[in-house]
Each structure stands twice: as C-alpha cells, then as structure tokens.
C-alpha atoms as a PDB file:
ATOM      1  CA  UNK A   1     106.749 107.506  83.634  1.00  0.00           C
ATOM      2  CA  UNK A   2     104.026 105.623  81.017  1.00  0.00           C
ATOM      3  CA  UNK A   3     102.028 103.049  82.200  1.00  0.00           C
ATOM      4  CA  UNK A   4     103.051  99.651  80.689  1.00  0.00           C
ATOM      5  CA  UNK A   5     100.860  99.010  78.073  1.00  0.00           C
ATOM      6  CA  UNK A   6      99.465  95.667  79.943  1.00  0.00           C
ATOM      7  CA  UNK A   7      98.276  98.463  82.315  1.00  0.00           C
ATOM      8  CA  UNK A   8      96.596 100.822  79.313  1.00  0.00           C
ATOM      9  CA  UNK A   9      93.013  98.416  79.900  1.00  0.00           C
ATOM     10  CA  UNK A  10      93.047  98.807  83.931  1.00  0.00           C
ATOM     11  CA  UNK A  11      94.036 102.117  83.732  1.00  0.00           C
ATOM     12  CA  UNK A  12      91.635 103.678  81.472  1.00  0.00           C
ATOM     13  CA  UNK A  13      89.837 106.118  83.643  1.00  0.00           C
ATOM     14  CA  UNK A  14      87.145 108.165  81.906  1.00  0.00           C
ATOM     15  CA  UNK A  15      87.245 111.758  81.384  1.00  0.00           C
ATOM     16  CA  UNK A  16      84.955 112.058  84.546  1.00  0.00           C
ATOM     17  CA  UNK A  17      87.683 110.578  87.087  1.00  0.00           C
ATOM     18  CA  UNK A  18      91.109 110.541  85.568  1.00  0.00           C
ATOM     19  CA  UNK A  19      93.418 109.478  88.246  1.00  0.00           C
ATOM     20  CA  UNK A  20      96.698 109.329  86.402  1.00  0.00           C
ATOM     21  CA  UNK A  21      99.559 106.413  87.740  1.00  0.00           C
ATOM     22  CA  UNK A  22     103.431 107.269  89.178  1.00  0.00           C
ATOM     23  CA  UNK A  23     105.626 109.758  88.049  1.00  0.00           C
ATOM     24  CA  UNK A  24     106.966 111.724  85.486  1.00  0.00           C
ATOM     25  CA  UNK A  25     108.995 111.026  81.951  1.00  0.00           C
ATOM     26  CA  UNK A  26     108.109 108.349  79.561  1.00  0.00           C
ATOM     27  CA  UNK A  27     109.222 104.520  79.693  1.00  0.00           C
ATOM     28  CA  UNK A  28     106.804 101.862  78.511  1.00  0.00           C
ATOM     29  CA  UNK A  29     108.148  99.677  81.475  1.00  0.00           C
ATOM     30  CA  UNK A  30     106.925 101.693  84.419  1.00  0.00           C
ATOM     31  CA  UNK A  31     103.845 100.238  86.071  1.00  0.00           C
ATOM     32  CA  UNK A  32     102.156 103.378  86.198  1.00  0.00           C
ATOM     33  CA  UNK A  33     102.214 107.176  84.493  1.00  0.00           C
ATOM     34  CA  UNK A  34     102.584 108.914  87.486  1.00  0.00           C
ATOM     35  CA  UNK A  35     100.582 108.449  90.624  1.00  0.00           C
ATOM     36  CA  UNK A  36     101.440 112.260  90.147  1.00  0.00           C
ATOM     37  CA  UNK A  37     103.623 112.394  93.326  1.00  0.00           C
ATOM     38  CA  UNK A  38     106.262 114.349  93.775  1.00  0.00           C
ATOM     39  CA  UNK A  39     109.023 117.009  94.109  1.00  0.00           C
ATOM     40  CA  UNK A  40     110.338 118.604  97.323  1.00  0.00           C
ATOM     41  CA  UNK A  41     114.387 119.321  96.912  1.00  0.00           C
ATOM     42  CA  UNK A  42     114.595 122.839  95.663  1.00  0.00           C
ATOM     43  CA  UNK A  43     111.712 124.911  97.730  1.00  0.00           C
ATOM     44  CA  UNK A  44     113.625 127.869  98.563  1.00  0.00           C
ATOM     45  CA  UNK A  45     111.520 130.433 101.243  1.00  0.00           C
ATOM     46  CA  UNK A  46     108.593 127.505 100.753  1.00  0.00           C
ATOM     47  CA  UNK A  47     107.697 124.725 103.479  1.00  0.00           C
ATOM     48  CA  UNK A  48     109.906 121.951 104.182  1.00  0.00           C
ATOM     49  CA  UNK A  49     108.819 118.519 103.083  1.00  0.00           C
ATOM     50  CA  UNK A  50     106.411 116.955 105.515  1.00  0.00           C
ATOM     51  CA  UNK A  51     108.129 113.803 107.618  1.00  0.00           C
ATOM     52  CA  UNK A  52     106.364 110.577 105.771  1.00  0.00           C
ATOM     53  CA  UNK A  53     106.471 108.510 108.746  1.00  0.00           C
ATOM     54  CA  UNK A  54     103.834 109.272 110.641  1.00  0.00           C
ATOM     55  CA  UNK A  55     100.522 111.765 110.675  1.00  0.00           C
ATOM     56  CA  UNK A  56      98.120 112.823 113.266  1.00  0.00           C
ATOM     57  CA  UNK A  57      95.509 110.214 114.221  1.00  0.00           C
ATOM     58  CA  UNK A  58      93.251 112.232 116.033  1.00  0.00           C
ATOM     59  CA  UNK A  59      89.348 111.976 115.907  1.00  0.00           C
ATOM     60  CA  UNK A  60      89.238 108.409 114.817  1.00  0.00           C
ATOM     61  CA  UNK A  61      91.557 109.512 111.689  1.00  0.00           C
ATOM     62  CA  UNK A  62      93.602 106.535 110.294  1.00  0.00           C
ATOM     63  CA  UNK A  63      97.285 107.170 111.234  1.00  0.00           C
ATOM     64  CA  UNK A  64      99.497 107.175 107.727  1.00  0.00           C
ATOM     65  CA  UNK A  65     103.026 105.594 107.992  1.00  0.00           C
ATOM     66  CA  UNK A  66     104.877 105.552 105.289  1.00  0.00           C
ATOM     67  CA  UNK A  67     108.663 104.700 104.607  1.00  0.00           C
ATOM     68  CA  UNK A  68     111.727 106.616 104.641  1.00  0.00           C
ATOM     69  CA  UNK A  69     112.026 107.036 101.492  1.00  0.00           C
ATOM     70  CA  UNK A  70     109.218 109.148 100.379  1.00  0.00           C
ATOM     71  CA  UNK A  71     108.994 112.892 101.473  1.00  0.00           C
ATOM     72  CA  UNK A  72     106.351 115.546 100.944  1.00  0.00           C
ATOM     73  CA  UNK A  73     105.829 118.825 100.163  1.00  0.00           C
ATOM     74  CA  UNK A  74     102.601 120.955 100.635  1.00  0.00           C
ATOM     75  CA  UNK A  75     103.021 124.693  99.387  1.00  0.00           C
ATOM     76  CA  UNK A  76      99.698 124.942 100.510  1.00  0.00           C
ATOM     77  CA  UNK A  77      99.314 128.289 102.600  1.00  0.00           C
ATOM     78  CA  UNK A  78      96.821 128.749 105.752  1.00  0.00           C
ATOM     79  CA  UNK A  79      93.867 130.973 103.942  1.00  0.00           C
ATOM     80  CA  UNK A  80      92.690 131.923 107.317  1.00  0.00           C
ATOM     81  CA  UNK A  81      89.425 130.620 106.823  1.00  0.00           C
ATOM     82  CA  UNK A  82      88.625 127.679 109.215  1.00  0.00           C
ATOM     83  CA  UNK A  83      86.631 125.310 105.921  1.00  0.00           C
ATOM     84  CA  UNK A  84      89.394 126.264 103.666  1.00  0.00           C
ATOM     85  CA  UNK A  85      92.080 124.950 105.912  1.00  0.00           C
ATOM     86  CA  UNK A  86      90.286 121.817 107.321  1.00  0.00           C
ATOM     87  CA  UNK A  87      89.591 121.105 103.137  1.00  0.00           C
ATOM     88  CA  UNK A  88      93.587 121.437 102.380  1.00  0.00           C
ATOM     89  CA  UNK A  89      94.747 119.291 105.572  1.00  0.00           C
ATOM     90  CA  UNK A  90      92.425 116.239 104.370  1.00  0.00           C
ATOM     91  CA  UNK A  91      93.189 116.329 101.645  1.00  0.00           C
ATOM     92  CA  UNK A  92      96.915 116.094 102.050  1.00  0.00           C
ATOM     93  CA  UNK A  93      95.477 113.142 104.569  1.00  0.00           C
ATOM     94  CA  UNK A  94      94.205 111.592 101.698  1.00  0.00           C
ATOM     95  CA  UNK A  95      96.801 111.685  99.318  1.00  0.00           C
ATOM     96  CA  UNK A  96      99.100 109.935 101.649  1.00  0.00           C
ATOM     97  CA  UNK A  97      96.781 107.269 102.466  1.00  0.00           C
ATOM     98  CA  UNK A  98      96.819 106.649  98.904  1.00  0.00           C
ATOM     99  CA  UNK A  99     100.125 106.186  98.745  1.00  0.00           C
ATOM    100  CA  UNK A 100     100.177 104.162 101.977  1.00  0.00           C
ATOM    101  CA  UNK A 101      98.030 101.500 100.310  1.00  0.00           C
ATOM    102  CA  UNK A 102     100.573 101.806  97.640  1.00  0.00           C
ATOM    103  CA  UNK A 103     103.399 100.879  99.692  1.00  0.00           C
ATOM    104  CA  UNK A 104     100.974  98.137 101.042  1.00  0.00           C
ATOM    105  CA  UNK A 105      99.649  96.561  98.298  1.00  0.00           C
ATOM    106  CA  UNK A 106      95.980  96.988  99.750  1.00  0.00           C
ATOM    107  CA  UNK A 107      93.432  98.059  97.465  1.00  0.00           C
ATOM    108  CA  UNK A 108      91.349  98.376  99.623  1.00  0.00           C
ATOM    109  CA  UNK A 109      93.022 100.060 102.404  1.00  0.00           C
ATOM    110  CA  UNK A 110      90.775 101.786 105.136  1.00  0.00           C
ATOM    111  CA  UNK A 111      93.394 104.643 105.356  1.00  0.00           C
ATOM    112  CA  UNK A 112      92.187 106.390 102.044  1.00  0.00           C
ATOM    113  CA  UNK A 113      88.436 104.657 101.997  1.00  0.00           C
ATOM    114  CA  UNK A 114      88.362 107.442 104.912  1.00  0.00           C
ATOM    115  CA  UNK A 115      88.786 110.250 102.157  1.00  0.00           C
ATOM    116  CA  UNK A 116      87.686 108.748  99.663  1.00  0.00           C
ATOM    117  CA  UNK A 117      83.677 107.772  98.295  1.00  0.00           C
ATOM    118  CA  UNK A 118      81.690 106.932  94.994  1.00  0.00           C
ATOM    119  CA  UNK A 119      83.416 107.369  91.979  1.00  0.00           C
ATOM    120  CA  UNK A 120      86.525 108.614  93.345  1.00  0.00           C
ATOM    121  CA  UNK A 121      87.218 105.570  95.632  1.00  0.00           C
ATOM    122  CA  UNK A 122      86.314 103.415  92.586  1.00  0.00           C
ATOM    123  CA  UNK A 123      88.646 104.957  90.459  1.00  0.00           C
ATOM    124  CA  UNK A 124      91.559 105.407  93.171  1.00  0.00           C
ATOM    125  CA  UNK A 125      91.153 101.681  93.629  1.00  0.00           C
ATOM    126  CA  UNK A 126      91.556 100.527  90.387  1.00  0.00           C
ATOM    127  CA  UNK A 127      94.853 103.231  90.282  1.00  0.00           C
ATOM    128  CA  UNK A 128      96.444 101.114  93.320  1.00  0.00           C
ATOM    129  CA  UNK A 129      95.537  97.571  92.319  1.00  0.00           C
ATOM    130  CA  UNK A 130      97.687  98.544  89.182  1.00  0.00           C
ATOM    131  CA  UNK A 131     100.226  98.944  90.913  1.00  0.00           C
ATOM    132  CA  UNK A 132      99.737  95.656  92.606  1.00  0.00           C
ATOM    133  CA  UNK A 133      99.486  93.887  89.356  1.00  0.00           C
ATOM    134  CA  UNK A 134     103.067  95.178  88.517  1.00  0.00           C
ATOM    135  CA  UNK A 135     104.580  94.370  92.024  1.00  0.00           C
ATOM    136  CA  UNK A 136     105.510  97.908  92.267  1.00  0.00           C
ATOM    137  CA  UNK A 137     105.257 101.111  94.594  1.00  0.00           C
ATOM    138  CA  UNK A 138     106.150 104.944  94.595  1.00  0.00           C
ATOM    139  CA  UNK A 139     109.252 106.354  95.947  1.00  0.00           C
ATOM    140  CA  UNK A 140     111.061 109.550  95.943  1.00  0.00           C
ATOM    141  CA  UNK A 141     109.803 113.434  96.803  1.00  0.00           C
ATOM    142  CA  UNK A 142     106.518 115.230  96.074  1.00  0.00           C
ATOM    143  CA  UNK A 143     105.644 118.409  95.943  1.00  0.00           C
ATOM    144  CA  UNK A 144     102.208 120.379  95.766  1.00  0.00           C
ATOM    145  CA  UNK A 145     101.247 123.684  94.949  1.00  0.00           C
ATOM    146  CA  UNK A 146      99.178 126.748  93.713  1.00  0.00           C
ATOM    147  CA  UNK A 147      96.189 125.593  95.533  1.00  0.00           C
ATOM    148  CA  UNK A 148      92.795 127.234  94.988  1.00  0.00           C
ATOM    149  CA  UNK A 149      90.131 126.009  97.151  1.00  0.00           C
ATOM    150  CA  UNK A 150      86.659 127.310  97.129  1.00  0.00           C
ATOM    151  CA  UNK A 151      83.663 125.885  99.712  1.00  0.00           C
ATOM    152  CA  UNK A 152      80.397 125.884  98.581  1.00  0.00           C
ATOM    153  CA  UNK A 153      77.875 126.227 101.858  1.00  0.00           C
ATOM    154  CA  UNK A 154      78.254 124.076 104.284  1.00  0.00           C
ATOM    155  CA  UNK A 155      79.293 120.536 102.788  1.00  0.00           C
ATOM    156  CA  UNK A 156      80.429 121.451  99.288  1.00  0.00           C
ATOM    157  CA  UNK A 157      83.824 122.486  98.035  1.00  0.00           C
ATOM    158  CA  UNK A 158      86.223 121.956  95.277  1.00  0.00           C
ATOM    159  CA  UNK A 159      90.198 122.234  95.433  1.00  0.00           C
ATOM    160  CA  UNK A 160      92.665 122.749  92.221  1.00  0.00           C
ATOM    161  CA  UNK A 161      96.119 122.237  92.872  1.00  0.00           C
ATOM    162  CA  UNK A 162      99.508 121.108  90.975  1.00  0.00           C
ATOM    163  CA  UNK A 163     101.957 118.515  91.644  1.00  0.00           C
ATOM    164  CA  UNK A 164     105.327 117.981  90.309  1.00  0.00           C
ATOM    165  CA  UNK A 165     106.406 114.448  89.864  1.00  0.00           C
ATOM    166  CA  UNK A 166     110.151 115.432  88.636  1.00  0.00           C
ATOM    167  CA  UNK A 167     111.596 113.369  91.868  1.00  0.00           C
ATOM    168  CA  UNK A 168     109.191 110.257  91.857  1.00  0.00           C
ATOM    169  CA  UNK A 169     109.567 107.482  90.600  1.00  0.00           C
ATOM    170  CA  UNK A 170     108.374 103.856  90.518  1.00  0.00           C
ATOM    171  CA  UNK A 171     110.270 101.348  92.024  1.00  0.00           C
ATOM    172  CA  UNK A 172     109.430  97.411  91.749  1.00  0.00           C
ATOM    173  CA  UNK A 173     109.129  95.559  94.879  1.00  0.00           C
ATOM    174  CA  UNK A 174     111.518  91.924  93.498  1.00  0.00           C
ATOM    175  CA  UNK A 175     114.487  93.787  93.334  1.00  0.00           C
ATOM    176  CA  UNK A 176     113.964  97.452  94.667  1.00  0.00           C
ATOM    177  CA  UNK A 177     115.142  98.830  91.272  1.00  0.00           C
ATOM    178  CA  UNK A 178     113.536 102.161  90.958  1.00  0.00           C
ATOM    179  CA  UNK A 179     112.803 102.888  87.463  1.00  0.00           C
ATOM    180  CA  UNK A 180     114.075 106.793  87.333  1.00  0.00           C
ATOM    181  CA  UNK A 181     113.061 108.537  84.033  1.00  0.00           C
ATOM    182  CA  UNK A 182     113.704 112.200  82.396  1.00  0.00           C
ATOM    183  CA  UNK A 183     111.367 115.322  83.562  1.00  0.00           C
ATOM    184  CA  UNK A 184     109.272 116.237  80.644  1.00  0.00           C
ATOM    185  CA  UNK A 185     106.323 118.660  80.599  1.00  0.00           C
ATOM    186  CA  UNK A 186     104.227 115.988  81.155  1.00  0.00           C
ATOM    187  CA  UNK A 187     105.991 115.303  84.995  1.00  0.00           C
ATOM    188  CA  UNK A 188     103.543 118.666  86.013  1.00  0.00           C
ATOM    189  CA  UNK A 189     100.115 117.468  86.972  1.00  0.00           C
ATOM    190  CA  UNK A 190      97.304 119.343  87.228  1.00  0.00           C
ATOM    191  CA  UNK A 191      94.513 118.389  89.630  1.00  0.00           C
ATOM    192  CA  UNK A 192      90.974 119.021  89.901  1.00  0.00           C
ATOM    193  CA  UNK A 193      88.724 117.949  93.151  1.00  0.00           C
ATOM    194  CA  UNK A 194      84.998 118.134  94.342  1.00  0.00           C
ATOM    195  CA  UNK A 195      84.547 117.622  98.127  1.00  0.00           C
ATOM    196  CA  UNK A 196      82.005 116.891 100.406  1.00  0.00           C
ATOM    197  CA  UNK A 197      82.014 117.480 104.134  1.00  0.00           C
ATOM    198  CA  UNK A 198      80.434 114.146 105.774  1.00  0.00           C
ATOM    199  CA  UNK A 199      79.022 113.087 108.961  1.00  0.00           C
ATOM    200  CA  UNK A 200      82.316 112.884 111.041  1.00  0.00           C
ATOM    201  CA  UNK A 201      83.374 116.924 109.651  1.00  0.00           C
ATOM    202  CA  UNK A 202      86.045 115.508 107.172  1.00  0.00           C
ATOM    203  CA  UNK A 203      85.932 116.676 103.850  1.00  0.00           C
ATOM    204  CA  UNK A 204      86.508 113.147 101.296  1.00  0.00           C
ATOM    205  CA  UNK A 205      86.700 113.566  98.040  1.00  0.00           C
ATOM    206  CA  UNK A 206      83.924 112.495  95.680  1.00  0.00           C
ATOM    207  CA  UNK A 207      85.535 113.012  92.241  1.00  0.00           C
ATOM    208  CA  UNK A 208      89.066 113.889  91.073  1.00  0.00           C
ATOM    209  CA  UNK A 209      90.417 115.005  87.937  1.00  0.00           C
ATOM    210  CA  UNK A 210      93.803 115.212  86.214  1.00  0.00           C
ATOM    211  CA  UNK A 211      95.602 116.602  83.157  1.00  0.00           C
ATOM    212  CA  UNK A 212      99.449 115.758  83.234  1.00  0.00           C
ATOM    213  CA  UNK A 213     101.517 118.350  81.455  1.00  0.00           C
ATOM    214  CA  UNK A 214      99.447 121.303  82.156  1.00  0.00           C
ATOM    215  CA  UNK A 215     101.419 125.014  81.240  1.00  0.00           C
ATOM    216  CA  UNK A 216      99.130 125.930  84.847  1.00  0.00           C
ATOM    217  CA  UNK A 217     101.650 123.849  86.520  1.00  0.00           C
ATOM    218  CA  UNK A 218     104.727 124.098  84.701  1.00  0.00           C
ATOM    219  CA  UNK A 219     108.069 125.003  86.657  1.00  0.00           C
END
C-alpha cells in the first residue's frame, strides 16, 4: 500500500533511517506504504507463524499482546551462537512492540522504547503516529526471512533480513474496513539494522534501514 499523500510530509524519513509504513501494493488511500509486515500462509517445511497474543515477559521485558488477527512468521534459524540468537529474538521483540503501539495508538509506547533508541526510536515514532493521524492499524500475516546477522565485539551488531508484506494490510479503525491491495514487487522489503547490546543484555536497535521492492527479497 502507498502512503496517502497527506502522509508524504510525516513520513519522509531520510536516507539514514527509512522506516517504510503498512503493506504491500499501491493505493493512494492507505495510511501508510507498508509498515513492511507480513506473510505467513504458504511456509511449507519453514516455522509456523508465531501466536500474536502474547510473548515472554521475562527479565523486566514488556509483554506484547496483540490481536487475533495478526500472525507472524520468523524464518529465522538458531545459528548456534549464543549473541546471534539473543540479537534475532529481540529483535522479533521489537518488531511486535511496534506493531503493538500500532494497534494502540501510542506513540510512545514503552513496549518498543525497550528496543528501540536515538534515531531509530525517533523515526519509528513518527512511523506510528502516522498511523494515528489516519485512525488506522495493521492487520493480516507477516513473514521474515533470509536473516544475516553479524556481532561486532561485545555490544555491536548489525542484522539484514526480508519481509514480505503480500498478506498485510491496513485496516481503519471507524469502520474496520481493511484496505487489501495487489502484491507487487514492491510488497518485498528489505531491511537493514545496527544494534547495540545495552546495560540490561538486550540488543535495541539504534538505526534501521529499508528498501521496498528489493530482487534480495523477492519470492
């Protein structure tokens, strides 16, 4: 989906931090062009879609609850090593919380400030309150995949992954009419993350990238 053009202004990350809007096609009347969520039917031998109700709250970790009707998909493989993994489950933490605050309308939730500092919590911020300005949310399946995560001594790291947004969709809040739209090459996202490890041990993300309609990601 493309952002509505009221949203162009609020929207206009730099090339630094571009956290693209909602899901996939093109229609000028979505609030958002793709919070890049999404996917999770067809998965084959891959991992079932994650149960959005609930996650782990362990260690002072916010607890994400999220409604029925959005479902997740992480094709992200254990690597074995301990940093690796503890970088991949945050940051599936992290993009729930996002779209927790979504759901809620709250900017400035304290689910995803937990994963998320500096300019990446700036930027994610102004990404939700856009979708509070259009009385909307996300809905529908996502899937991730072909992750690549690399840690940098004992704080750093950076993680590359793809989501497809073919299955999400926006879906205004007045009427619950979900604004469903055709999967182009531009409903593959490509992501790019650098990490730090803070004080508590979890690894928030300090500046995220995106390029929708990458041939990396293409299905």
């Amino acid at each position: 989906m493309n952002r509505r053009p009221t949203l162009l202004a609020a929207l206009a990350l730099t090339a630094t931090a571009a956290l693209t809007l909602s899901a996939c096609g093109s229609d000028d009347d979505s609030p958002a062009k793709g919070k890049d969520a999404i996917a999770g039917a067809d998965t084959g031998d891959k991992k079932s879609p994650s149960p959005a109700t609930s996650a782990p709250a362990s260690d002072d970790r916010p607890k994400i609850e999220l409604p029925s009707d959005l479902s997740y998909t992480f094709d992200w493989p254990k690597t074995g090593n301990k940093e690796k993994d503890a970088v991949l489950a945050d940051s599936e933490q992290s993009i729930k919380a996002v779209d927790m605050a979504i759901v809620n309308q709250a900017p400035l939730d304290k689910a995803y400030l937990y994963y998320y500092e500096g300019e990446a919590a700036a930027n994610t911020e102004e990404f939700i309150k856009a979708y509070v300005d259009a009385k909307a949310r996300v809905t529908g399946a996502y899937s991730f995949y072909d992750a690549d995560v690399q840690v940098s001594g004992q704080d750093a790291a950076s993680l590359v992954y793809c989501e497809d947004q073919s299955k999400a969709f926006d879906m205004y809040l007045k009427d619950k009419k979900v604004n469903k739209t055709p999967v182009t090459k531009n409903s593959f996202v490509l992501y790019s993350t650098k990490l730090r490890k803070n004080e508590k041990g979890v690894w928030v993300i300090t500046k995220l990238l995106s390029q929708r309609g990458s041939d990396k990601c293409q299905r």
